[in-house]
Protein backbone atom coordinates (compact mmCIF):
# COMPACT_ATOMS: atom_id res chain seq x y z
CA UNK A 1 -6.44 -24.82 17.84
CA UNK A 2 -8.54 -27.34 15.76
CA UNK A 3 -5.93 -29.88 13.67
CA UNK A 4 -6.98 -28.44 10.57
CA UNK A 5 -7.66 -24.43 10.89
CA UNK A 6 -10.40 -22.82 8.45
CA UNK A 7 -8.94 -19.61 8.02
CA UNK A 8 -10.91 -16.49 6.15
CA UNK A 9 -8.58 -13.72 4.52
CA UNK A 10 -10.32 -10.26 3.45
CA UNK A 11 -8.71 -8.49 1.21
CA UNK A 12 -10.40 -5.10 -0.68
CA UNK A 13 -7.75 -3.15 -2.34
CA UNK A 14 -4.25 -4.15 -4.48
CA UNK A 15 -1.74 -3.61 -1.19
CA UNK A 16 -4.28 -5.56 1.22
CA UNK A 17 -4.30 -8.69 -2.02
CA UNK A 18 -0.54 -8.83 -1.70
CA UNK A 19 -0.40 -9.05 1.73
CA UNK A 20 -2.82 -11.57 2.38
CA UNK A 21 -1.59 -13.88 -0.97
CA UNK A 22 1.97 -13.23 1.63
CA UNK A 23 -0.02 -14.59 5.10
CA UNK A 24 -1.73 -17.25 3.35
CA UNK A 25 1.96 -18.86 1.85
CA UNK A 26 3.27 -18.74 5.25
CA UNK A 27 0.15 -20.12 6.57
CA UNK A 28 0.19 -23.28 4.07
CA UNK A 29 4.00 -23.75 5.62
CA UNK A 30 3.58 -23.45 9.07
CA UNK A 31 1.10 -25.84 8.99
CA UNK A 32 2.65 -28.18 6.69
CA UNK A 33 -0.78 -27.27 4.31
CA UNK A 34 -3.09 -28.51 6.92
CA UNK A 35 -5.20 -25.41 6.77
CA UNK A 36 -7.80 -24.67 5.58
CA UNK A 37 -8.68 -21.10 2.89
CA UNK A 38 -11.38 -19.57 2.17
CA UNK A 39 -11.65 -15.49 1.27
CA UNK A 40 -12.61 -11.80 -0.63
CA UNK A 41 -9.42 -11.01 -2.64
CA UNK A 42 -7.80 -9.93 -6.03
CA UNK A 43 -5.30 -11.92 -8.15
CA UNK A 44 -2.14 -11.99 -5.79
CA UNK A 45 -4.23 -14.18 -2.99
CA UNK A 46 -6.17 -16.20 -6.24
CA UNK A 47 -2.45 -17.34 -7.13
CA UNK A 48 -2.30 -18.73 -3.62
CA UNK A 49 -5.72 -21.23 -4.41
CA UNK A 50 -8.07 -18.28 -2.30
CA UNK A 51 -10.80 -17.30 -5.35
CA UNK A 52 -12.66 -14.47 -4.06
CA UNK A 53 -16.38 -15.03 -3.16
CA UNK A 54 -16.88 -11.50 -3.58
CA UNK A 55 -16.05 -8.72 -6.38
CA UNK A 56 -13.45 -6.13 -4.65
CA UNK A 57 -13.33 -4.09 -8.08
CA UNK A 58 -14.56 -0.67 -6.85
CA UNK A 59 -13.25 -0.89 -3.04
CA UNK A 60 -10.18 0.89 -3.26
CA UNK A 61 -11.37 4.41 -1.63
CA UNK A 62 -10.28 7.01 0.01
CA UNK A 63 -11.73 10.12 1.51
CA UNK A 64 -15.23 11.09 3.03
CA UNK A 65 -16.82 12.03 -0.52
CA UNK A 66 -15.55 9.21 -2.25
CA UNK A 67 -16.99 6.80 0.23
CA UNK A 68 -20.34 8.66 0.38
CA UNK A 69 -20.55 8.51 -3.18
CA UNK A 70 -19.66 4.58 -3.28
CA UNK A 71 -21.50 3.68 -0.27
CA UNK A 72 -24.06 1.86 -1.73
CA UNK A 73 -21.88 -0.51 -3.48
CA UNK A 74 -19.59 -0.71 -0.24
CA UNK A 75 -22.93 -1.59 2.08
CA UNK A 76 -23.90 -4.57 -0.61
CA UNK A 77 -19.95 -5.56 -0.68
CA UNK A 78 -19.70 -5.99 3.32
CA UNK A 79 -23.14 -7.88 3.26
CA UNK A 80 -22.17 -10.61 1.05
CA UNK A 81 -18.80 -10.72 2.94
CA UNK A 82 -20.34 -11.38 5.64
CA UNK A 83 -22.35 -13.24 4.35
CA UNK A 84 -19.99 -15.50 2.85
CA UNK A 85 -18.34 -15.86 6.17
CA UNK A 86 -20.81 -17.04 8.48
CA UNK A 87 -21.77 -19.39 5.46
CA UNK A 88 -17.77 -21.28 6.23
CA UNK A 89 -17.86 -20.48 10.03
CA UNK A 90 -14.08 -20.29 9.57
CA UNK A 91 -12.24 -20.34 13.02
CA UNK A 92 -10.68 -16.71 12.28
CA UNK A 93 -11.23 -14.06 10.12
CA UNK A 94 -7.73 -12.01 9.42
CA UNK A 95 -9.06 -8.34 7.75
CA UNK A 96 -6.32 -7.00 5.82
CA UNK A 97 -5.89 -2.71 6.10
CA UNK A 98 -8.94 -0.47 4.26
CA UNK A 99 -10.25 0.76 7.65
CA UNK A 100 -13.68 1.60 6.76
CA UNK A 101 -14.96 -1.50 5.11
CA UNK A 102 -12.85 -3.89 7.51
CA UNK A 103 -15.14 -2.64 10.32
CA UNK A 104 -18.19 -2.76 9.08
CA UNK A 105 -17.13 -6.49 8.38
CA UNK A 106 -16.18 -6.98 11.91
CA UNK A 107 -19.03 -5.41 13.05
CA UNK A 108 -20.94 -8.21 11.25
CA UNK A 109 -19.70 -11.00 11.59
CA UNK A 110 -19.57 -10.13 15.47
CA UNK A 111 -23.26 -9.30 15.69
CA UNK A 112 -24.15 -12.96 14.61
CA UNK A 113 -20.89 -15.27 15.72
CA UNK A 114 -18.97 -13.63 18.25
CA UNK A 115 -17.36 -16.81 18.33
CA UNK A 116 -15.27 -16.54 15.24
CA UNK A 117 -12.02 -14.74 15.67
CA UNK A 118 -11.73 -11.38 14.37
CA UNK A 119 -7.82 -10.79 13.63
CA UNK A 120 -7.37 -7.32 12.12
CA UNK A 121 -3.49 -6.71 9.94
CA UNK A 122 -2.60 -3.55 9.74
CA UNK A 123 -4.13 -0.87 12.18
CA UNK A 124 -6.01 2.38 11.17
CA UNK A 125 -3.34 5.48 11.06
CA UNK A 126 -4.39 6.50 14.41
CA UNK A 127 -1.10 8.64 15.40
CA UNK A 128 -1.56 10.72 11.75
CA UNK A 129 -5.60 10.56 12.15
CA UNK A 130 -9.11 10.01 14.50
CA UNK A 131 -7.01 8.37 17.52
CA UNK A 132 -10.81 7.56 18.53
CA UNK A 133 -10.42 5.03 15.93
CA UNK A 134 -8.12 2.96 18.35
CA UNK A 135 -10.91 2.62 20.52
CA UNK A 136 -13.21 1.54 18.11
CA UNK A 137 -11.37 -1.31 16.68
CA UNK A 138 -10.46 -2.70 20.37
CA UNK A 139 -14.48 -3.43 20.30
CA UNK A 140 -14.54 -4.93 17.39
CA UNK A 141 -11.78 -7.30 16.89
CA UNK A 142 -10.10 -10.08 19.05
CA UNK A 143 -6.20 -9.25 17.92
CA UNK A 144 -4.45 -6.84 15.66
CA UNK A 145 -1.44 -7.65 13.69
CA UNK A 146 0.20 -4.23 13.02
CA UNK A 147 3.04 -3.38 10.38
CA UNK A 148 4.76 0.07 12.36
CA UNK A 149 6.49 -0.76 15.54
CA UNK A 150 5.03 2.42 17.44
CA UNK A 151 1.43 1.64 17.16
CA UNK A 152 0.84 -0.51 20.05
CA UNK A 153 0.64 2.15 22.76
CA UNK A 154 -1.85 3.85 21.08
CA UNK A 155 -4.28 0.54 21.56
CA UNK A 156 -3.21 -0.71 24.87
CA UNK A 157 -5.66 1.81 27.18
CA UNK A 158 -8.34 -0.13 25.89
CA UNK A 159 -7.24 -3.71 26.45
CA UNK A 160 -6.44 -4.67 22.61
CA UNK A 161 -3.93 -7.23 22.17
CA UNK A 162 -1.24 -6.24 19.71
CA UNK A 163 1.51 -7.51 18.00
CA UNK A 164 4.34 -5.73 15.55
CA UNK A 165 4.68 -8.22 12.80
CA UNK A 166 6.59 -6.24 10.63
CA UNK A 167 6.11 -4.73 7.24
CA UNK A 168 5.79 -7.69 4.42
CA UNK A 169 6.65 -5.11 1.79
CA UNK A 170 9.77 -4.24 2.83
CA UNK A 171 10.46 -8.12 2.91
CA UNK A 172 8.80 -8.41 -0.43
CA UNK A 173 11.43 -5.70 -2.62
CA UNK A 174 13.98 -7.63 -4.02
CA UNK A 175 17.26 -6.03 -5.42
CA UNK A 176 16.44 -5.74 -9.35
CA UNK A 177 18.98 -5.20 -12.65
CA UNK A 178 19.10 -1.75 -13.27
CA UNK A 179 22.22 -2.28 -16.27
CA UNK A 180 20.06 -5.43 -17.82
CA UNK A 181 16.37 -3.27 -18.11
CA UNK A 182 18.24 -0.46 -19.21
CA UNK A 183 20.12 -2.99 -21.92
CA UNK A 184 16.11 -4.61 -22.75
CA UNK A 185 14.53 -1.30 -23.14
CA UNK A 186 17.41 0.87 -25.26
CA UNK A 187 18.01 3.19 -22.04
CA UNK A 188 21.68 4.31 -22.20
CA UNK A 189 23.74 4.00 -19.19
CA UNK A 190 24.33 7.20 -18.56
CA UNK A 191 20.82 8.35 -19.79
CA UNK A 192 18.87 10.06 -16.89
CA UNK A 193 15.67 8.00 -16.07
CA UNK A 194 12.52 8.95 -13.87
CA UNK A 195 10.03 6.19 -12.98
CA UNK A 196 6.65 7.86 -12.58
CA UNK A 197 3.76 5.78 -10.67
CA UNK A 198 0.70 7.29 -10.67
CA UNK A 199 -1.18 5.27 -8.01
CA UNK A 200 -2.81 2.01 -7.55
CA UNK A 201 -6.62 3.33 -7.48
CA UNK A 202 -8.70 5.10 -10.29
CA UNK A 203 -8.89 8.09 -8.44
CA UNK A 204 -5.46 8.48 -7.57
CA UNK A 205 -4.64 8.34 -11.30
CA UNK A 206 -7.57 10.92 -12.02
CA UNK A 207 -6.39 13.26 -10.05
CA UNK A 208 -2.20 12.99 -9.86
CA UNK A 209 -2.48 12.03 -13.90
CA UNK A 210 -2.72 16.03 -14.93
CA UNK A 211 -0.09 17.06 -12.50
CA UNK A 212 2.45 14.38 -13.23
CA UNK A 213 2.03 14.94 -16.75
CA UNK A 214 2.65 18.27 -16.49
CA UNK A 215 6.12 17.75 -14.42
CA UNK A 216 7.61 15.46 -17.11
CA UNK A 217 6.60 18.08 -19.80
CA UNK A 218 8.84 20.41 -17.72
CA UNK A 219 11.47 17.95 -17.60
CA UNK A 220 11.56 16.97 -20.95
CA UNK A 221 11.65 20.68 -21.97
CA UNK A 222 14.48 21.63 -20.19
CA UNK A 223 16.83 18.38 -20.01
CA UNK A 224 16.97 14.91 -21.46
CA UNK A 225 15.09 12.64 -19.34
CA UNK A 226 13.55 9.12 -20.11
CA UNK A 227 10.21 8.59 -18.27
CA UNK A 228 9.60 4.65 -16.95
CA UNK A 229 5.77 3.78 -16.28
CA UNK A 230 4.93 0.33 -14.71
CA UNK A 231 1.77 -0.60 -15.35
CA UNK A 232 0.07 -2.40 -12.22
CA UNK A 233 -2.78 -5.25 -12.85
CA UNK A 234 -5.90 -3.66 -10.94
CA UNK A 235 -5.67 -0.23 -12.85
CA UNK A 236 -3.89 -1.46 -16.04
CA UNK A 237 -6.90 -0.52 -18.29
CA UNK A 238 -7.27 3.10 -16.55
CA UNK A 239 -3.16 3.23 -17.20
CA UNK A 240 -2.92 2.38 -20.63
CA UNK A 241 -4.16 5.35 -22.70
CA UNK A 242 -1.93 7.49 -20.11
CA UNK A 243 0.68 4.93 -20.54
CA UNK A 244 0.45 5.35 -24.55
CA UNK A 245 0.75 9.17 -24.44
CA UNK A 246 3.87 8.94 -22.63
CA UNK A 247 5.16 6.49 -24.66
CA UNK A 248 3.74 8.88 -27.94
CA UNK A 249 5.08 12.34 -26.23
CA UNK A 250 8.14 12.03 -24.11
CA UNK A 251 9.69 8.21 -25.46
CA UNK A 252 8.69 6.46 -21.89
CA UNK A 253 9.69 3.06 -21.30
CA UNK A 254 5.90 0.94 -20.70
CA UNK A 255 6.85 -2.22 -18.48
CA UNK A 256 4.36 -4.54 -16.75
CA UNK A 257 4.44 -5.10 -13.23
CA UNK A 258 6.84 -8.40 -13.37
CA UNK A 259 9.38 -5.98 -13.85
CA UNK A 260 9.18 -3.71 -11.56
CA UNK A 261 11.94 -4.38 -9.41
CA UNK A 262 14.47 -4.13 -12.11
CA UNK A 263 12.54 -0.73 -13.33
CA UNK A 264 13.07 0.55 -9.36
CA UNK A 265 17.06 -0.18 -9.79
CA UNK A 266 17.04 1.10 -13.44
CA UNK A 267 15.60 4.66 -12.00
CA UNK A 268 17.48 7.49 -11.16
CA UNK A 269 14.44 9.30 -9.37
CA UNK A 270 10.61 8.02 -8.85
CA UNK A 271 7.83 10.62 -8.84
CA UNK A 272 5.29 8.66 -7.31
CA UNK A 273 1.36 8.94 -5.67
CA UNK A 274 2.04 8.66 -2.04
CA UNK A 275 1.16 5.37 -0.95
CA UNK A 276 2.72 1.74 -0.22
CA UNK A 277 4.92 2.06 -3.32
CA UNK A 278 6.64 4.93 -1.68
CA UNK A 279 7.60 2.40 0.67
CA UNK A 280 8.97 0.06 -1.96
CA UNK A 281 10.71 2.54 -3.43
CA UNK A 282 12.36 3.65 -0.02
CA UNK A 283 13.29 -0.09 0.38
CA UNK A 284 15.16 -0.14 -3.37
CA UNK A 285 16.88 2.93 -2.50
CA UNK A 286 15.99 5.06 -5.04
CA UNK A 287 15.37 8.67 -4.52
CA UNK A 288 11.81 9.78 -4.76
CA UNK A 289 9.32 12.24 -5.04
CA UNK A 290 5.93 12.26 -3.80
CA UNK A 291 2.44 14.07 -4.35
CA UNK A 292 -0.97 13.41 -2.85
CA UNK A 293 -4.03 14.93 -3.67
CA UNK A 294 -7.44 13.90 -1.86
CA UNK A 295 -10.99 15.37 -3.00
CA UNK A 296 -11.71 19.10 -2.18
CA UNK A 297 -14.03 18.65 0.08
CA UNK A 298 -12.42 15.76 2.43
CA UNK A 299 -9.30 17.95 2.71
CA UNK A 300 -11.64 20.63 3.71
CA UNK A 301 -13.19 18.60 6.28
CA UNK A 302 -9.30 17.59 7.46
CA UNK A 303 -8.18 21.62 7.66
CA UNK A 304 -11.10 22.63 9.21
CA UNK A 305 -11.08 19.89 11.98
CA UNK A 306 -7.11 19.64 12.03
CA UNK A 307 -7.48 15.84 11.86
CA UNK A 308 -3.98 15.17 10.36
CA UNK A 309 -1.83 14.80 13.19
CA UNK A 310 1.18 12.86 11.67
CA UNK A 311 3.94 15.89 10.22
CA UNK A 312 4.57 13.75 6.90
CA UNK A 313 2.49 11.80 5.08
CA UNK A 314 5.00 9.02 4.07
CA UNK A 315 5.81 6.19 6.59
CA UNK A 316 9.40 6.66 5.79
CA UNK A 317 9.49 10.30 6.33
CA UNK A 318 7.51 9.50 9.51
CA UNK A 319 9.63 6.76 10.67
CA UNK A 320 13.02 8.75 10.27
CA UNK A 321 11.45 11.84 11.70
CA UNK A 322 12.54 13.99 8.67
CA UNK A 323 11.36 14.53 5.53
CA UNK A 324 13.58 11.95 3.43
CA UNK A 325 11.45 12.17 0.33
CA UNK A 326 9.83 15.51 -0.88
CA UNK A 327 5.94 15.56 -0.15
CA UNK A 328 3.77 17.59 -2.06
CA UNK A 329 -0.07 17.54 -1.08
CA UNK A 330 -3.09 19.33 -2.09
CA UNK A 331 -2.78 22.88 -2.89
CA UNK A 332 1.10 21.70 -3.73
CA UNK A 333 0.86 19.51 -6.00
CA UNK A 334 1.98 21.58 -9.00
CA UNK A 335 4.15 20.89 -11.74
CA UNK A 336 6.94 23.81 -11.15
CA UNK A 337 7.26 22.67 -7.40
CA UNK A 338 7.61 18.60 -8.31
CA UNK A 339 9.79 19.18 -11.17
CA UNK A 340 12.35 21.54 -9.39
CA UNK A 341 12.55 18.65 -6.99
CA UNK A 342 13.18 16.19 -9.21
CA UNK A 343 15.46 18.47 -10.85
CA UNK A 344 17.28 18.73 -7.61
CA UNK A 345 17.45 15.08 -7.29
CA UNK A 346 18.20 14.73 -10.83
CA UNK A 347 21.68 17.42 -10.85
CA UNK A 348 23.32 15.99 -7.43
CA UNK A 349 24.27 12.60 -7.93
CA UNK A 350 26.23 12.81 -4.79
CA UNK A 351 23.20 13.64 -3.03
CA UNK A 352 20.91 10.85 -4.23
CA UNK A 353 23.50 8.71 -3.20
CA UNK A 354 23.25 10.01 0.26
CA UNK A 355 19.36 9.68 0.45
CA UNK A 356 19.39 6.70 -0.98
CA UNK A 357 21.32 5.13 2.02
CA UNK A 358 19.18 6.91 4.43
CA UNK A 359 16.37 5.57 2.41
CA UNK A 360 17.57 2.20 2.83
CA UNK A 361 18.66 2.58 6.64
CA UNK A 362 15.38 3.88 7.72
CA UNK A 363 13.40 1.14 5.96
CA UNK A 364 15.90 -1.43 7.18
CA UNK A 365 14.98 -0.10 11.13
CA UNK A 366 11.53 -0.55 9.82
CA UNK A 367 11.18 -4.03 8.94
CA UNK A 368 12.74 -5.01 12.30
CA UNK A 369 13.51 -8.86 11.93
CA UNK A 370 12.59 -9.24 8.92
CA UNK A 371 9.79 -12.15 7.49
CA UNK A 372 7.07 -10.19 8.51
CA UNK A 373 4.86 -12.57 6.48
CA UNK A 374 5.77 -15.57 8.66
CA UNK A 375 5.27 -13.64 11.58
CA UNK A 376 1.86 -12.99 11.10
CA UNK A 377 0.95 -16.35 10.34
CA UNK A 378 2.88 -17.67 14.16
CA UNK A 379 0.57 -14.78 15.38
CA UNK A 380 -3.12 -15.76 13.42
CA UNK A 381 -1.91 -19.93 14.79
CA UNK A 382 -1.17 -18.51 18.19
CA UNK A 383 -4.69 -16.43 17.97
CA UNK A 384 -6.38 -19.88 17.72
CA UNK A 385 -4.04 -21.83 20.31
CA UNK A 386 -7.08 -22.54 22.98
């Protein structure tokens, strides 16, 4: 390893920004700052000194359509990332999650350096989806730095080196004051709260917006329930006319994402988009629901071809092996079925008590020892050791 590492973090969607602004911290004190930064990000890794060289604003996809219809924009994104790296010749690359783009990046930079190392953090979903995908990545990457302890097997038949690291987000939930945000925001203490988080991309919010609206309707009209809405950075202007109409209809409590931790311990129940605040929320305890929709046509594609292999499509549900919170996809995702569940959750405190433990349990066996952050860095500085 050179005395002073040039290290390049890619980073395309919120989740990916946090964990990188995480790797590069732990980076700066493992090394006593004697590194050096340079990266594509959003505001969590620009806190950190990394300014992106490239705009990620549009990046966060998923499914087949939705990256058909953006792949223009994705092609000209990966170019100038590229780009951008060969300019630094950094001694490794670390490419944080978002499978498809990541790739095409490694791809790349591989094609005209194959002597920069290509570190990839956090692995494509290949025991839910495409275990091809395993294979794939083993040819284009030197290392990758995976957050579920189960993965490895799936890339060791073709020679990729892998090591569990952890899950930084479990690591990164810290217990919050439920009694003092209820106290701020004129909750009652006995008032029953639901925190509803629609997603962290635009078209997660399009589509789970109508739904989710629908459920607390259904709530409202048939108990007394106080909606809480956090309002993350990256889709804070898509938010706020949602985030106004709940405040307008049902009395909904409008926080900003610096207190979100106290809005997760405030919460009786979360009806959430399925994604990596699922996982927060599993960490914090707090009971939750969760609904996923994709575009018609991908989860076409997916039925037709049976390509979801994975029985859940929450890493907690998956990593207990039982369905912990209550998933509603596609054709489910309706208003009746999510607000009988939250219901449910909502009339047996005794029972959200017991989840909530579970919750916690499973997500403790998840993070394994902990400082997953730090871990990854020992792993990118071991990468480089000659």
């Amino acid at each position: 390893m050179t005395l002073r590492p040039s290290i390049y973090v890619v980073a395309a969607e919120r989740s990916g920004d946090l964990l990188g602004a995480g790797l590069i911290k732990a980076l700066k004190t493992q090394t006593g700052g004697e590194v050096e930064f340079h990266g594509v990000g959003g505001t969590a890794m620009a806190a950190e000194g990394v300014n992106s060289a490239v705009d990620i604003s549009g990046l966060s996809i998923l499914g087949f359509f939705d990256g058909l219809k953006a792949f223009g924009r994705v092609k000209a994104r990966v170019a100038e990332t590229v780009s951008d790296i060969i300019r630094h010749k950094p001694d490794a690359v670390v490419l944080i999650d978002s499978w498809g783009f990541m790739l095409r990046v490694a791809q790349g930079v591989r094609a005209i350096d194959p002597t920069i190392k290509l570190i990839k953090y956090v692995g494509p979903q290949v025991f839910a989806t495409r275990p091809g995908r395993a294979k794939t990545l083993a040819a284009a990457v030197d290392h990758l730095m995976t957050i579920l302890s189960f993965d490895a097997p799936y890339y060791q038949p073709y020679g990729l080196p892998v090591t569990f690291v952890g899950n930084p987000t479990l690591d990164r939930v810290e217990p919050g004051d439920g009694a003092g945000f209820r106290a701020r925001h004129g909750v009652a203490a006995d008032e029953e709260t639901v925190l509803v988080l629609f997603g962290s991309r635009k078209s997660e919010i399009d589509r789970m917006a109508g739904d989710f609206t629908q459920t607390i309707q259904q709530l409202t009209d048939s108990r007394s329930v106080r909606p809480i809405i956090v309002i993350a950075g990256p889709v804070a202007e898509r938010l706020a006319p949602l985030a106004a109409r709940f405040a307008d209809e049902f009395g909904a409590v409008i926080v900003e994402e610096d207190e979100k931790t106290d809005a997760f311990a405030a919460a009786d129940v979360a009806l959430a988009c399925s994604g990596t605040v699922v996982t927060e929320l599993a960490t914090a305890g707090v009971p939750t629901v969760t609904g996923y929709k994709l575009g018609w046509l991908t989860w076409a594609i997916i039925r037709a071809f049976n390509i979801m292999k994975a029985p859940f499509i929450s890493l907690v549900n998956i990593a207990a092996g039982e369905m912990l919170v209550p998933e509603f996809v596609q054709t489910r995702v309706r208003a009746g079925l999510m607000a009988q569940a939250v219901s449910a959750l909502l009339d047996d405190a005794a029972g959200r008590a017991i989840v909530s433990r579970r919750l916690i349990e499973t997500t403790v066996q998840m993070r394994g020892r902990g400082e997953a952050s730090d871990r990854a860095a020992q792993t990118v500085l071991g990468v480089l050791e000659p």
